[in-house]
Structure formats: C-alpha cells, structure tokens
PDB file of N, CA and C in Angstrom:
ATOM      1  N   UNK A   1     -40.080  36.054 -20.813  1.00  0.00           N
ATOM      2  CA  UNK A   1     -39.946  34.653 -21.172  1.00  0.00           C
ATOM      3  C   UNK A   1     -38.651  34.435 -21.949  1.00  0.00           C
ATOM      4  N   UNK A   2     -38.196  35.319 -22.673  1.00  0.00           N
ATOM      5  CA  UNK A   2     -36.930  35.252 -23.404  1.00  0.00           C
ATOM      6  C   UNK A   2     -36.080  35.400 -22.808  1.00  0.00           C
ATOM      7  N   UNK A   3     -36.409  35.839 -21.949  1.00  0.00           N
ATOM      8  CA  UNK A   3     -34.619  36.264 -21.019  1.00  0.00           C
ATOM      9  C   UNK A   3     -34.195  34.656 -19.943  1.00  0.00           C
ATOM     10  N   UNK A   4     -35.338  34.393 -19.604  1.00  0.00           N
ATOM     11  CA  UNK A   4     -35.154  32.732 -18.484  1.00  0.00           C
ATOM     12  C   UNK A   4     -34.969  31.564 -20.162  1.00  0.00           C
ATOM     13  N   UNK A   5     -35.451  31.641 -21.120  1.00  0.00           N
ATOM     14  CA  UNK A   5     -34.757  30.500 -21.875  1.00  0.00           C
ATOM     15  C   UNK A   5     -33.055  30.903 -22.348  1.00  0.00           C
ATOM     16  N   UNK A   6     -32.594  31.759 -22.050  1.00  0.00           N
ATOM     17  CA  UNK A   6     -31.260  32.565 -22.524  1.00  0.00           C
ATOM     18  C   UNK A   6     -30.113  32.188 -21.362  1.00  0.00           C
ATOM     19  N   UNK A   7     -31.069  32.626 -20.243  1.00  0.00           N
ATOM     20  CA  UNK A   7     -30.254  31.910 -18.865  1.00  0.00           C
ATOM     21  C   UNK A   7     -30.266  30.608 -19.057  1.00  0.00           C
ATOM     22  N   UNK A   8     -31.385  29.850 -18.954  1.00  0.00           N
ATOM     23  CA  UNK A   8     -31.333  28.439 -19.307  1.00  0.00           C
ATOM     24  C   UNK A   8     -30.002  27.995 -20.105  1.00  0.00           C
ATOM     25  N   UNK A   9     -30.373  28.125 -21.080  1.00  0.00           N
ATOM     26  CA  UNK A   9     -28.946  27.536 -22.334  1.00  0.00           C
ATOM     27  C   UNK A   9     -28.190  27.812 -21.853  1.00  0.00           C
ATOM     28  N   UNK A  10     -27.390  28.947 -21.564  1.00  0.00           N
ATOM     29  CA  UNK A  10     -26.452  29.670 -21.056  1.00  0.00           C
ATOM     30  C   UNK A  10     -26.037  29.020 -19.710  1.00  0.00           C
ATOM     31  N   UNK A  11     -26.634  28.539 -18.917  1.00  0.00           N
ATOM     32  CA  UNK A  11     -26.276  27.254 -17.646  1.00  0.00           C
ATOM     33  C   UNK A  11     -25.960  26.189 -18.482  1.00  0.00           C
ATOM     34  N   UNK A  12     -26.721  25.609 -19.050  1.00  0.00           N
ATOM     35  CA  UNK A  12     -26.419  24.165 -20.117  1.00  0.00           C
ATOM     36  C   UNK A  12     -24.837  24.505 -20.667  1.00  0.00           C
ATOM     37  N   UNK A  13     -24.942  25.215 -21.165  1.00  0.00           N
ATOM     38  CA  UNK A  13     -23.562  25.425 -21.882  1.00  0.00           C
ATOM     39  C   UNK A  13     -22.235  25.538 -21.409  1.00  0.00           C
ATOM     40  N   UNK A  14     -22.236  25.527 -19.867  1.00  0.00           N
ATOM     41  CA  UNK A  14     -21.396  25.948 -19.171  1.00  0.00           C
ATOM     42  C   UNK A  14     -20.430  24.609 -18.988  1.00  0.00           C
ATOM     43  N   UNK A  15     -19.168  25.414 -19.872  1.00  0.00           N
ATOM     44  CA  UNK A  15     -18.306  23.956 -19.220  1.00  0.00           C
ATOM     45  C   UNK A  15     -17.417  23.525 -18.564  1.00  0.00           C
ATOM     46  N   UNK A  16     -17.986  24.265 -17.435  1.00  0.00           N
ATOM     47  CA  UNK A  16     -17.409  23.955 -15.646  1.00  0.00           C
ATOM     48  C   UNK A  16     -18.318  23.029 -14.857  1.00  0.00           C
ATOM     49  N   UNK A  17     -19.757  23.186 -15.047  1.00  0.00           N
ATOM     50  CA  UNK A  17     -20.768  22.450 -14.848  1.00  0.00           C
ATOM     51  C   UNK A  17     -21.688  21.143 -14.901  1.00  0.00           C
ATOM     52  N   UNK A  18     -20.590  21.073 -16.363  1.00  0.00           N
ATOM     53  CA  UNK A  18     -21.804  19.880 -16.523  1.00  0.00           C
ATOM     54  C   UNK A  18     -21.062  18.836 -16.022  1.00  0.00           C
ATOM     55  N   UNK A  19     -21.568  17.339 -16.474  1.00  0.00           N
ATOM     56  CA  UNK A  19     -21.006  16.387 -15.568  1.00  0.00           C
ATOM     57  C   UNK A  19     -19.855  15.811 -15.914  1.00  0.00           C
ATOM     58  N   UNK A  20     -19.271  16.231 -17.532  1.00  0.00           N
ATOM     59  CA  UNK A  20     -18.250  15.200 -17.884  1.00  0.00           C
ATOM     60  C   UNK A  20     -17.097  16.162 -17.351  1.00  0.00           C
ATOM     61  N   UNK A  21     -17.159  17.380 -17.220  1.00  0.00           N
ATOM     62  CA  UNK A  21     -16.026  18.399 -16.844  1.00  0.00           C
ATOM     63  C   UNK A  21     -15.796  18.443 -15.760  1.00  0.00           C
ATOM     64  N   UNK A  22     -16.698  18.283 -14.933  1.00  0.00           N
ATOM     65  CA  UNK A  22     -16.493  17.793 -13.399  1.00  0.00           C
ATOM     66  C   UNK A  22     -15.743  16.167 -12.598  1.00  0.00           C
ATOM     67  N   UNK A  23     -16.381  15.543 -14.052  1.00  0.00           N
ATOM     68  CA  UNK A  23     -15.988  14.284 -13.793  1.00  0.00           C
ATOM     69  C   UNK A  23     -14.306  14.493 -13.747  1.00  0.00           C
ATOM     70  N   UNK A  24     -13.904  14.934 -15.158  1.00  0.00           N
ATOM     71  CA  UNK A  24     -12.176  15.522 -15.713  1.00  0.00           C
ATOM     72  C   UNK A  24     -11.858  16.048 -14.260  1.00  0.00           C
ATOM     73  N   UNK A  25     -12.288  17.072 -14.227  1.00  0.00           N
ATOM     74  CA  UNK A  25     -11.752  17.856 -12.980  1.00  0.00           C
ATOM     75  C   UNK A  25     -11.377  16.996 -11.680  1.00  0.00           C
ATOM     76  N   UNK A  26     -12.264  16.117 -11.110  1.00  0.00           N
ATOM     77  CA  UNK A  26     -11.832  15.694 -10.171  1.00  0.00           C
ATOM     78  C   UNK A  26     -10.160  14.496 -10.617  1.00  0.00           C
ATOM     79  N   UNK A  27     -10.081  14.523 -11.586  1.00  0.00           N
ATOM     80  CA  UNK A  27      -8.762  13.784 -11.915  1.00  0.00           C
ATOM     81  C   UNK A  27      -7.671  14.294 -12.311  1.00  0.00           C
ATOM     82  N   UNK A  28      -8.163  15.336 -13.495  1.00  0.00           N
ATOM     83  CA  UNK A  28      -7.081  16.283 -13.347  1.00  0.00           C
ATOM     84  C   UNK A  28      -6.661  17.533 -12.492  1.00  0.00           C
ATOM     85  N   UNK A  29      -7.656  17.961 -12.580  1.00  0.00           N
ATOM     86  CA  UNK A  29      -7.033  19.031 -11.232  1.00  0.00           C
ATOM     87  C   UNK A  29      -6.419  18.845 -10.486  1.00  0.00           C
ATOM     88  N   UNK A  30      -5.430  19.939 -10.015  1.00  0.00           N
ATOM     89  CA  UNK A  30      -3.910  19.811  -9.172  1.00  0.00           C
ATOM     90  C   UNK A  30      -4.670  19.853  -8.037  1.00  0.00           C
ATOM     91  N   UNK A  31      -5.978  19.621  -7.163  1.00  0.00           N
ATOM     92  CA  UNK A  31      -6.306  20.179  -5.925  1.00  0.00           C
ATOM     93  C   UNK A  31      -6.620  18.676  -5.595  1.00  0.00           C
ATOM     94  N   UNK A  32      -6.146  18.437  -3.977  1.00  0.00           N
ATOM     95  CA  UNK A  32      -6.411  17.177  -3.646  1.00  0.00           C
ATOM     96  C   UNK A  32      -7.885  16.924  -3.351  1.00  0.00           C
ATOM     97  N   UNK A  33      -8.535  15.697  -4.096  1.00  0.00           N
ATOM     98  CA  UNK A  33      -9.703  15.067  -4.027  1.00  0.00           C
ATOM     99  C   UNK A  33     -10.061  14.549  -2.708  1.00  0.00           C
ATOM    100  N   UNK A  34     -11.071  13.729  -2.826  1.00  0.00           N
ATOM    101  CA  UNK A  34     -11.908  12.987  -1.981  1.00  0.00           C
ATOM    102  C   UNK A  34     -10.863  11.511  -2.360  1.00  0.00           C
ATOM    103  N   UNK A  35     -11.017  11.119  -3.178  1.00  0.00           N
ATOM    104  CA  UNK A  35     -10.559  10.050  -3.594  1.00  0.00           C
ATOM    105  C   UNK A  35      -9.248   9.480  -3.308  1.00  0.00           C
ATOM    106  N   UNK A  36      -8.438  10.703  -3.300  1.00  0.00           N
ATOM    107  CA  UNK A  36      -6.920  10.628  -3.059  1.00  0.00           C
ATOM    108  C   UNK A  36      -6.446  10.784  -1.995  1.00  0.00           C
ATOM    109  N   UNK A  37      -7.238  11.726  -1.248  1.00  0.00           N
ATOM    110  CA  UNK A  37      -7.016  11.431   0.371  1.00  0.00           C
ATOM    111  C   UNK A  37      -7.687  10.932   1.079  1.00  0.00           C
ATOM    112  N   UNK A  38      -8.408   9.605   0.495  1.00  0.00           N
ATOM    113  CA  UNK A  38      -8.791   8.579   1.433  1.00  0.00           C
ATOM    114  C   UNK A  38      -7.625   7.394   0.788  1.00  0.00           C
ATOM    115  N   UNK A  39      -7.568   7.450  -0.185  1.00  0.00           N
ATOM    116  CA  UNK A  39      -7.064   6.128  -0.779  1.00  0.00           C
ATOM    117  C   UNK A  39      -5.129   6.125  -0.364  1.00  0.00           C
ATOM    118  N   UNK A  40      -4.826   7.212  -0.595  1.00  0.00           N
ATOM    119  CA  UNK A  40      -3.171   7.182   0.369  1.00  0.00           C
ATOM    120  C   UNK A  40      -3.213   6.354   1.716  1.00  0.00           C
ATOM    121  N   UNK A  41      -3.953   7.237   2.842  1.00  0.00           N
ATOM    122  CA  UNK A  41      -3.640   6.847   3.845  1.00  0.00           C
ATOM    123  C   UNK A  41      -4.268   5.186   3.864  1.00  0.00           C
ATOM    124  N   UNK A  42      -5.164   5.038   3.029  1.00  0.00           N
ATOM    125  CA  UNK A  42      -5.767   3.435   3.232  1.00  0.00           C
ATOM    126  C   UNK A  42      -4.545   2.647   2.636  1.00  0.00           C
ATOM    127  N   UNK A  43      -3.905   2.671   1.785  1.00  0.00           N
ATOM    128  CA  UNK A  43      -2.931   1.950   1.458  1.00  0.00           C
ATOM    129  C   UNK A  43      -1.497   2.272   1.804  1.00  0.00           C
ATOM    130  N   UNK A  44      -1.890   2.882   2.683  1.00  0.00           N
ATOM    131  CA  UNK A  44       0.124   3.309   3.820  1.00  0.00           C
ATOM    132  C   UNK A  44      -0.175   2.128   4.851  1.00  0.00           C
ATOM    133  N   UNK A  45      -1.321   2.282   5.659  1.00  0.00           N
ATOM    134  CA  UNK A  45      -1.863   1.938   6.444  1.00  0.00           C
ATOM    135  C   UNK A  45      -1.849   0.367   6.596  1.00  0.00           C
ATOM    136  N   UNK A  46      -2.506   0.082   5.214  1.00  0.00           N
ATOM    137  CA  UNK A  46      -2.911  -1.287   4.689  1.00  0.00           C
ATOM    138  C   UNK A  46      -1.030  -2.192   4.808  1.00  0.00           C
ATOM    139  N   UNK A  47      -0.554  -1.193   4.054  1.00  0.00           N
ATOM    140  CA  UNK A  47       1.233  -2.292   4.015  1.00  0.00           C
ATOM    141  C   UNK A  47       1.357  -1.750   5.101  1.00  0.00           C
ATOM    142  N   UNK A  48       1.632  -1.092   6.181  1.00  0.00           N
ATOM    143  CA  UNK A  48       1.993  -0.962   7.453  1.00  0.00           C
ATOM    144  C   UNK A  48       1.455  -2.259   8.539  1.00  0.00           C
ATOM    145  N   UNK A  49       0.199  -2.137   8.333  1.00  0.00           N
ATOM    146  CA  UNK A  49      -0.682  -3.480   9.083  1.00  0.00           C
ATOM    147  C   UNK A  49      -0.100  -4.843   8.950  1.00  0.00           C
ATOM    148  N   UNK A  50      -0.238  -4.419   7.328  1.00  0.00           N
ATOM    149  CA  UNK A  50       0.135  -6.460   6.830  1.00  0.00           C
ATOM    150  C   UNK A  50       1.416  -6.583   7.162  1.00  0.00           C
ATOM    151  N   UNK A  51       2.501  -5.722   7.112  1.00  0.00           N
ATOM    152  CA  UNK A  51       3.643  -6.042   7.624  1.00  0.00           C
ATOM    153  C   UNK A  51       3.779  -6.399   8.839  1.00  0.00           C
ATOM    154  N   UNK A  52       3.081  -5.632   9.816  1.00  0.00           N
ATOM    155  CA  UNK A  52       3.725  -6.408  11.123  1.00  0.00           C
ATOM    156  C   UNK A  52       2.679  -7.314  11.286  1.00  0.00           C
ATOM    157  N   UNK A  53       1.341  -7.740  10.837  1.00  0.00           N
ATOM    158  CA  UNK A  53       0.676  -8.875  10.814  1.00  0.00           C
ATOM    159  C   UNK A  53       1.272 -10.420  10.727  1.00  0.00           C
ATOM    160  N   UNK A  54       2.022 -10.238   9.281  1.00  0.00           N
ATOM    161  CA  UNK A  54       2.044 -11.181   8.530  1.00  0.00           C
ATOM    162  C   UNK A  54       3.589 -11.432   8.800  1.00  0.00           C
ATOM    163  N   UNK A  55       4.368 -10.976   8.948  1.00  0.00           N
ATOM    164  CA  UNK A  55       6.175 -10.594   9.326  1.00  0.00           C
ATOM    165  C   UNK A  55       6.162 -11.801  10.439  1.00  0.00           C
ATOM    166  N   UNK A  56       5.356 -11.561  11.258  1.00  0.00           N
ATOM    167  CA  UNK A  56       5.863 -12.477  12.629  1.00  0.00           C
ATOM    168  C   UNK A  56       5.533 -13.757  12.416  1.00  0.00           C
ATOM    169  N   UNK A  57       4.447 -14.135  11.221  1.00  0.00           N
ATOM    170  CA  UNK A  57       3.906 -15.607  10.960  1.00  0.00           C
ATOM    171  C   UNK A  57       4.821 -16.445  10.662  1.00  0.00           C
ATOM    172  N   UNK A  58       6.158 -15.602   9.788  1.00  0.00           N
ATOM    173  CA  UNK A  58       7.128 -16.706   9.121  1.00  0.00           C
ATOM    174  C   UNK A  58       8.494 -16.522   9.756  1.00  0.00           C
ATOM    175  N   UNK A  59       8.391 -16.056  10.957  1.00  0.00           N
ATOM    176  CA  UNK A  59       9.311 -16.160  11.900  1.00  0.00           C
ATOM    177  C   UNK A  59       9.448 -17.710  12.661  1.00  0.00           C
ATOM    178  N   UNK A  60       8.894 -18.668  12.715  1.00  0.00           N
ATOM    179  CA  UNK A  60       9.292 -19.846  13.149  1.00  0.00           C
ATOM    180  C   UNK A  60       9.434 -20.476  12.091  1.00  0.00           C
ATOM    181  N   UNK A  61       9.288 -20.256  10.888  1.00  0.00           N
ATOM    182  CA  UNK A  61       9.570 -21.005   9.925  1.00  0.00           C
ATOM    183  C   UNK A  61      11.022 -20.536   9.551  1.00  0.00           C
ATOM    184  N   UNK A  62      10.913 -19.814   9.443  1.00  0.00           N
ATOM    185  CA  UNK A  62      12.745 -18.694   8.886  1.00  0.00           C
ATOM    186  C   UNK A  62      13.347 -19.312  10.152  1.00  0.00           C
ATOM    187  N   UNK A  63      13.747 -19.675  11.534  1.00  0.00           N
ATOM    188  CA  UNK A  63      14.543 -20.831  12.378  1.00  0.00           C
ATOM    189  C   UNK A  63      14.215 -21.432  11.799  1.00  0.00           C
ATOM    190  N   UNK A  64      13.612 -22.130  11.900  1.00  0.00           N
ATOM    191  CA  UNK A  64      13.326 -23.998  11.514  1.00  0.00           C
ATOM    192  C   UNK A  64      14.400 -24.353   9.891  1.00  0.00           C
ATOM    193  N   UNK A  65      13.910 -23.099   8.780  1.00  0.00           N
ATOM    194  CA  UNK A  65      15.099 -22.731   7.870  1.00  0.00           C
ATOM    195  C   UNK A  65      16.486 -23.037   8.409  1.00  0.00           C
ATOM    196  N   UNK A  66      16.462 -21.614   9.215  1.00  0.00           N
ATOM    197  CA  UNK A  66      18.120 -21.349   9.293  1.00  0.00           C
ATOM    198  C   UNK A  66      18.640 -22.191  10.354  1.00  0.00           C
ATOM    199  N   UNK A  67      17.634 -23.209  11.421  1.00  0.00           N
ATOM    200  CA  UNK A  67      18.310 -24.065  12.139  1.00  0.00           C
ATOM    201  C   UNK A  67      18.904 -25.280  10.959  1.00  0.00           C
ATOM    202  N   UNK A  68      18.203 -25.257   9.992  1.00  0.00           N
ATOM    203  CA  UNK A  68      18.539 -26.580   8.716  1.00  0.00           C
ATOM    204  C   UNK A  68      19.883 -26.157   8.313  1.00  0.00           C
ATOM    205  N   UNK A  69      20.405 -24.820   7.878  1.00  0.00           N
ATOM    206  CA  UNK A  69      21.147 -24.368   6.872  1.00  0.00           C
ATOM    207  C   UNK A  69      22.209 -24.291   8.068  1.00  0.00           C
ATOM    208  N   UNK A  70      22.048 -24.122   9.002  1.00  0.00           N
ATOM    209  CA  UNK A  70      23.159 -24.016  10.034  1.00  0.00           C
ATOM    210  C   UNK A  70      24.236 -25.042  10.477  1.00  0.00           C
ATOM    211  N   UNK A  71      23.040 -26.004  10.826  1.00  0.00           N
ATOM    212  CA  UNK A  71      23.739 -27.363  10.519  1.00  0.00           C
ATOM    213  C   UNK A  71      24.768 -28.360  10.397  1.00  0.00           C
ATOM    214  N   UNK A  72      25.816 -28.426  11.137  1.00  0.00           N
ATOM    215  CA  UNK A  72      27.342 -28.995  10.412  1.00  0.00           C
ATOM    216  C   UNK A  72      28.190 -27.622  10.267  1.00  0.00           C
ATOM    217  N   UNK A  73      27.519 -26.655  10.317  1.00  0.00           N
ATOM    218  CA  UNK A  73      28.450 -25.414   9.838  1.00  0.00           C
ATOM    219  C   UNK A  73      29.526 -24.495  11.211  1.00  0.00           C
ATOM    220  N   UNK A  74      30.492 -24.501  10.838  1.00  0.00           N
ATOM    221  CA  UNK A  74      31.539 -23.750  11.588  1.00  0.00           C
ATOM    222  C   UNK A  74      31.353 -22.103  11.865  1.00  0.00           C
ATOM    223  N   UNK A  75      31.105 -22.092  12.503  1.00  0.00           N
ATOM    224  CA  UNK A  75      30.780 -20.210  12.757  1.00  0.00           C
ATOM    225  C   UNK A  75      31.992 -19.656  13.827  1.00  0.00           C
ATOM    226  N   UNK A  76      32.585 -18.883  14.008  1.00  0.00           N
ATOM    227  CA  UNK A  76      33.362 -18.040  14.421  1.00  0.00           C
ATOM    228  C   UNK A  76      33.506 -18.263  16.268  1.00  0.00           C
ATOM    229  N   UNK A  77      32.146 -17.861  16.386  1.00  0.00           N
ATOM    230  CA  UNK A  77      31.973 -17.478  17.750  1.00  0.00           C
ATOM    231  C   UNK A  77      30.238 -18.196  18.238  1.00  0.00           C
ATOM    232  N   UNK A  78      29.657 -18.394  19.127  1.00  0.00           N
ATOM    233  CA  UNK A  78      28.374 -18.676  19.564  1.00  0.00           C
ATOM    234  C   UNK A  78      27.419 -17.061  19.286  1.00  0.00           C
ATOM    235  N   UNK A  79      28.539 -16.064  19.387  1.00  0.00           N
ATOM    236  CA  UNK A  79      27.901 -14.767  19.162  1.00  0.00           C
ATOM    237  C   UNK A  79      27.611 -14.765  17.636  1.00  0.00           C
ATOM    238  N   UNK A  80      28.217 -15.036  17.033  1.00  0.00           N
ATOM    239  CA  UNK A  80      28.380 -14.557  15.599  1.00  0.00           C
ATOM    240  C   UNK A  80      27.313 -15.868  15.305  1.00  0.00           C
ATOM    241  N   UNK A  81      27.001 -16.878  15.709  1.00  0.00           N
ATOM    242  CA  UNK A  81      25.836 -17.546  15.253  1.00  0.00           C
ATOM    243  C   UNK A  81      24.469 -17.158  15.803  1.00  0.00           C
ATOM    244  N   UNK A  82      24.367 -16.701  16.555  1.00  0.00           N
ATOM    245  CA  UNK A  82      23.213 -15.668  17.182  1.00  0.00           C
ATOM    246  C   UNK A  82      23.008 -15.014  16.122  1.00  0.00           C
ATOM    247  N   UNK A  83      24.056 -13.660  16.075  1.00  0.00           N
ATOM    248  CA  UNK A  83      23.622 -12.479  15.068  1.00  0.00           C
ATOM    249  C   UNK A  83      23.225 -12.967  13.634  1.00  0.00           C
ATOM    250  N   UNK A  84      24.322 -14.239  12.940  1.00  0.00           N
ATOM    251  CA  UNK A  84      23.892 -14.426  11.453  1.00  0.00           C
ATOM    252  C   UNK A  84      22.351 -15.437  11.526  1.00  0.00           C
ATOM    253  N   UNK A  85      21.993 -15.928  12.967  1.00  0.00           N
ATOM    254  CA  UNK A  85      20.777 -16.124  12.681  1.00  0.00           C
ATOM    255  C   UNK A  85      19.456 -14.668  12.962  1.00  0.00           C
ATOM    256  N   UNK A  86      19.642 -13.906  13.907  1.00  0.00           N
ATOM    257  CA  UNK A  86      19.092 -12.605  14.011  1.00  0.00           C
ATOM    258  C   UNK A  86      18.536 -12.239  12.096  1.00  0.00           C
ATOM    259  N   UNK A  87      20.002 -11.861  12.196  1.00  0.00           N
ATOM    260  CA  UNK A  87      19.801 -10.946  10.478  1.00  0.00           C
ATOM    261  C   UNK A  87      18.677 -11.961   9.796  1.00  0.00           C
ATOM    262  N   UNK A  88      19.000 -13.599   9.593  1.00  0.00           N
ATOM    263  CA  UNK A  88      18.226 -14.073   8.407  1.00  0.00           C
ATOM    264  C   UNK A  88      16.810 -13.964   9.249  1.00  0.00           C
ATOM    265  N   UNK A  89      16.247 -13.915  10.058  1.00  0.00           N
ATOM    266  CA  UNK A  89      15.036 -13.489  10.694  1.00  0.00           C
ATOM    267  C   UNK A  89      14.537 -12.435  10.466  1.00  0.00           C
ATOM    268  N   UNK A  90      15.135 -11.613  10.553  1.00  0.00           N
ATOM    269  CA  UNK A  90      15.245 -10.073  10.568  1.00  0.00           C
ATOM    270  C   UNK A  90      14.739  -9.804   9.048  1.00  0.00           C
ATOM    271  N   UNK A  91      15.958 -10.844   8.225  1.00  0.00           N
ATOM    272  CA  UNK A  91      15.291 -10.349   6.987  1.00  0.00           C
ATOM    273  C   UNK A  91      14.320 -11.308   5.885  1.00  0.00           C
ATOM    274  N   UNK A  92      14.084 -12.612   6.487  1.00  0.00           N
ATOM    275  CA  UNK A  92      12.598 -13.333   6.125  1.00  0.00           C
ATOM    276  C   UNK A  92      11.878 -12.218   6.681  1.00  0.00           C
ATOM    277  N   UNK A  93      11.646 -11.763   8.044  1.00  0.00           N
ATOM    278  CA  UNK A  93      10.477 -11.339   8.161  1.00  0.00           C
ATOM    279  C   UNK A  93      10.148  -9.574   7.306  1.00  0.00           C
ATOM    280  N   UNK A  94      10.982  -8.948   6.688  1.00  0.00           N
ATOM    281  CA  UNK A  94      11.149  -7.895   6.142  1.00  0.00           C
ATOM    282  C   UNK A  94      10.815  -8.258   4.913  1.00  0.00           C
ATOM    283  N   UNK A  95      10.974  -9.321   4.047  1.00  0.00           N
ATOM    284  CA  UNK A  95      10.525 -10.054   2.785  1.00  0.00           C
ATOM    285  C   UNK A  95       9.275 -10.802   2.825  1.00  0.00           C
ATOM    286  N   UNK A  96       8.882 -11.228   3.849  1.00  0.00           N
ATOM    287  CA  UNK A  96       7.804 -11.581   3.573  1.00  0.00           C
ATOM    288  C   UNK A  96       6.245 -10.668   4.377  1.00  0.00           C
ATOM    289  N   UNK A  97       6.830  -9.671   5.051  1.00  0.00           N
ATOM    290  CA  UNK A  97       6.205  -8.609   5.557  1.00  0.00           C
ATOM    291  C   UNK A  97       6.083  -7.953   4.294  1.00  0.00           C
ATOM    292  N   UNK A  98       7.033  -7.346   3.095  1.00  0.00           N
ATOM    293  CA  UNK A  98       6.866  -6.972   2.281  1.00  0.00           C
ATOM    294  C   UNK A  98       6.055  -7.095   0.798  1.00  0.00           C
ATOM    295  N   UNK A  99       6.148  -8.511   0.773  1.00  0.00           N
ATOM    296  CA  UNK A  99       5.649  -8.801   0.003  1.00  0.00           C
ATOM    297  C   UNK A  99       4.061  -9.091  -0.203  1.00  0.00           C
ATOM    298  N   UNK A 100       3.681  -9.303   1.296  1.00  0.00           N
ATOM    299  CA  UNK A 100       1.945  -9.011   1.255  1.00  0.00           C
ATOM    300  C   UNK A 100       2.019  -8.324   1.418  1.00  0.00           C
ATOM    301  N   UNK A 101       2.596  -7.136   2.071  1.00  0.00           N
ATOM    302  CA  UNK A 101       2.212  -5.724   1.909  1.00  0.00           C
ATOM    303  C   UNK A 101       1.743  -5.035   0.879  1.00  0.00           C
ATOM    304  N   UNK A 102       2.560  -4.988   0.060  1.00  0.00           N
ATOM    305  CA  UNK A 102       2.525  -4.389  -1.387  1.00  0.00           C
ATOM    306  C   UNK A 102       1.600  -5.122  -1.839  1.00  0.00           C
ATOM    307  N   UNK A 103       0.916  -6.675  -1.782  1.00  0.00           N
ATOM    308  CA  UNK A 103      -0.520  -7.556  -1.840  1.00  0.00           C
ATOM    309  C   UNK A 103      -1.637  -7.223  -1.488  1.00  0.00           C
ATOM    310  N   UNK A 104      -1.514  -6.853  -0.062  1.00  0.00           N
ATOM    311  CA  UNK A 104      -2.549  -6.230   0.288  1.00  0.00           C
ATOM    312  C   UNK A 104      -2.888  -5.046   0.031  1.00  0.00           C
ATOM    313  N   UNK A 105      -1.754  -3.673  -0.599  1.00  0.00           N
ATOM    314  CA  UNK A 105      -1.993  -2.698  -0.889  1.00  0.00           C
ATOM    315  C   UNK A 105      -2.617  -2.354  -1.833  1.00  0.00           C
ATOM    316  N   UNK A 106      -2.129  -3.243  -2.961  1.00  0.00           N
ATOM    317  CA  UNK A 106      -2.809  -3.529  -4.229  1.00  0.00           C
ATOM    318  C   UNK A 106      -4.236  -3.481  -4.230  1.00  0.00           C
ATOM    319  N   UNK A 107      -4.470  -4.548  -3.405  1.00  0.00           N
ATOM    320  CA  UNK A 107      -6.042  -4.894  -3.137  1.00  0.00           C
ATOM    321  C   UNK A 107      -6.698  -3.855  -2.317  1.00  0.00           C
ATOM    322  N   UNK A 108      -6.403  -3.584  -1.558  1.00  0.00           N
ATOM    323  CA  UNK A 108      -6.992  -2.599  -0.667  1.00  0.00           C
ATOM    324  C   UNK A 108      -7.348  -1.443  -1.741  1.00  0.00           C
ATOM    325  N   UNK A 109      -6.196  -0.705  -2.543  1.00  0.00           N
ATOM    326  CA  UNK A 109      -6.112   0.190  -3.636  1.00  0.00           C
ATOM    327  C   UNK A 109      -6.895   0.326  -4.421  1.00  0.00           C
ATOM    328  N   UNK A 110      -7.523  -1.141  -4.999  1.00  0.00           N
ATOM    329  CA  UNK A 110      -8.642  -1.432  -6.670  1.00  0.00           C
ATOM    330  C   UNK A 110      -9.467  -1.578  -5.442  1.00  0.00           C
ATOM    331  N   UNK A 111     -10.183  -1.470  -4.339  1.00  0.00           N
ATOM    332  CA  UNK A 111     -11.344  -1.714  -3.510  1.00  0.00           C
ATOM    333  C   UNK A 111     -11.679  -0.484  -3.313  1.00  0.00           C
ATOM    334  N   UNK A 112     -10.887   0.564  -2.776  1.00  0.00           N
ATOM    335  CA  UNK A 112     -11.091   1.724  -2.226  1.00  0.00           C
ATOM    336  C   UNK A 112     -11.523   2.997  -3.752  1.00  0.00           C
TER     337      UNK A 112
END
C-alpha cells in the first residue's frame, strides 16, 4: 500500500504532466504545434483568396477613376495612355486586394 501512494504523488508531482506545463509547452516549445500549423496556412490562404476575390471588384471603379483624372490631359502617345491607365489598375487593384487581405487575415487569425 505504501509503495502505490509514493507512485501516486510522484505522478502528481511531475512537471511535464500536469496541465499548466503542458499548457506552457504547447507555446513555448520550439516544436511545431497543432495550432500553428493550421493557423499559417489558414491565413496565407485567407489573404491569397481575398486578394484575388476582392482585387477585381474595384477594377471598374479604378477606370471610371482614372477615366475622370484622364480627362483634358495630354499624354504622349495612345500607347502611353493605355499603359499609365494599366499601371493605375494594376495598382488600385493590388491596394485594395491588399488591404482586405491583411482584413480578412486578421479575422480569419482571432477565429482560428
């Protein structure tokens, strides 16, 4: 009978085991979790999605923009008004692809 209450304690005491050291462990420990390799790829994933989701929505708005700003304005060539409208497309939709991205990542991030 003395020897199983000795083991007993002796498990209790162990502090690899119990729950708050385990809890530590899964955060500090250098070994990749459960937690961390679901939650990366969900939020690569997540700004990858929303970008090309959300990128193409403000593509008729970014013309409708740059047909305004264009306007009266002297450009070089018919080419060179193509391309400087390209780029501002190119880069509304890279800014505002970006910016829910990193929105939705957020969120996706405190969910997961």
């Amino acid at each position: 009978i003395k020897d199983e209450v000795v083991v007993e304690s002796g498990h209790a005491d162990d502090s690899n085991t119990n729950g708050w050291q385990r809890l530590k462990n899964v955060y500090f420990n250098k070994d990749v979790h459960f937690e961390t390799s679901i939650l990366m790829p969900c939020i690569e994933w997540t700004f990858i999605g929303t970008v090309f989701f959300t990128g193409p929505l403000g593509w008729q708005r970014a013309a409708d923009r740059y047909n305004r700003y264009a306007r009266g304005r002297i450009f070089l060539s018919p080419r060179d008004a193509l391309r400087r409208k390209w780029d501002y497309a190119f880069t509304s939709f890279l800014r505002l692809g970006a910016i829910n991205g990193t929105l939705a990542s957020l969120y996706v991030g405190c969910m997961v």
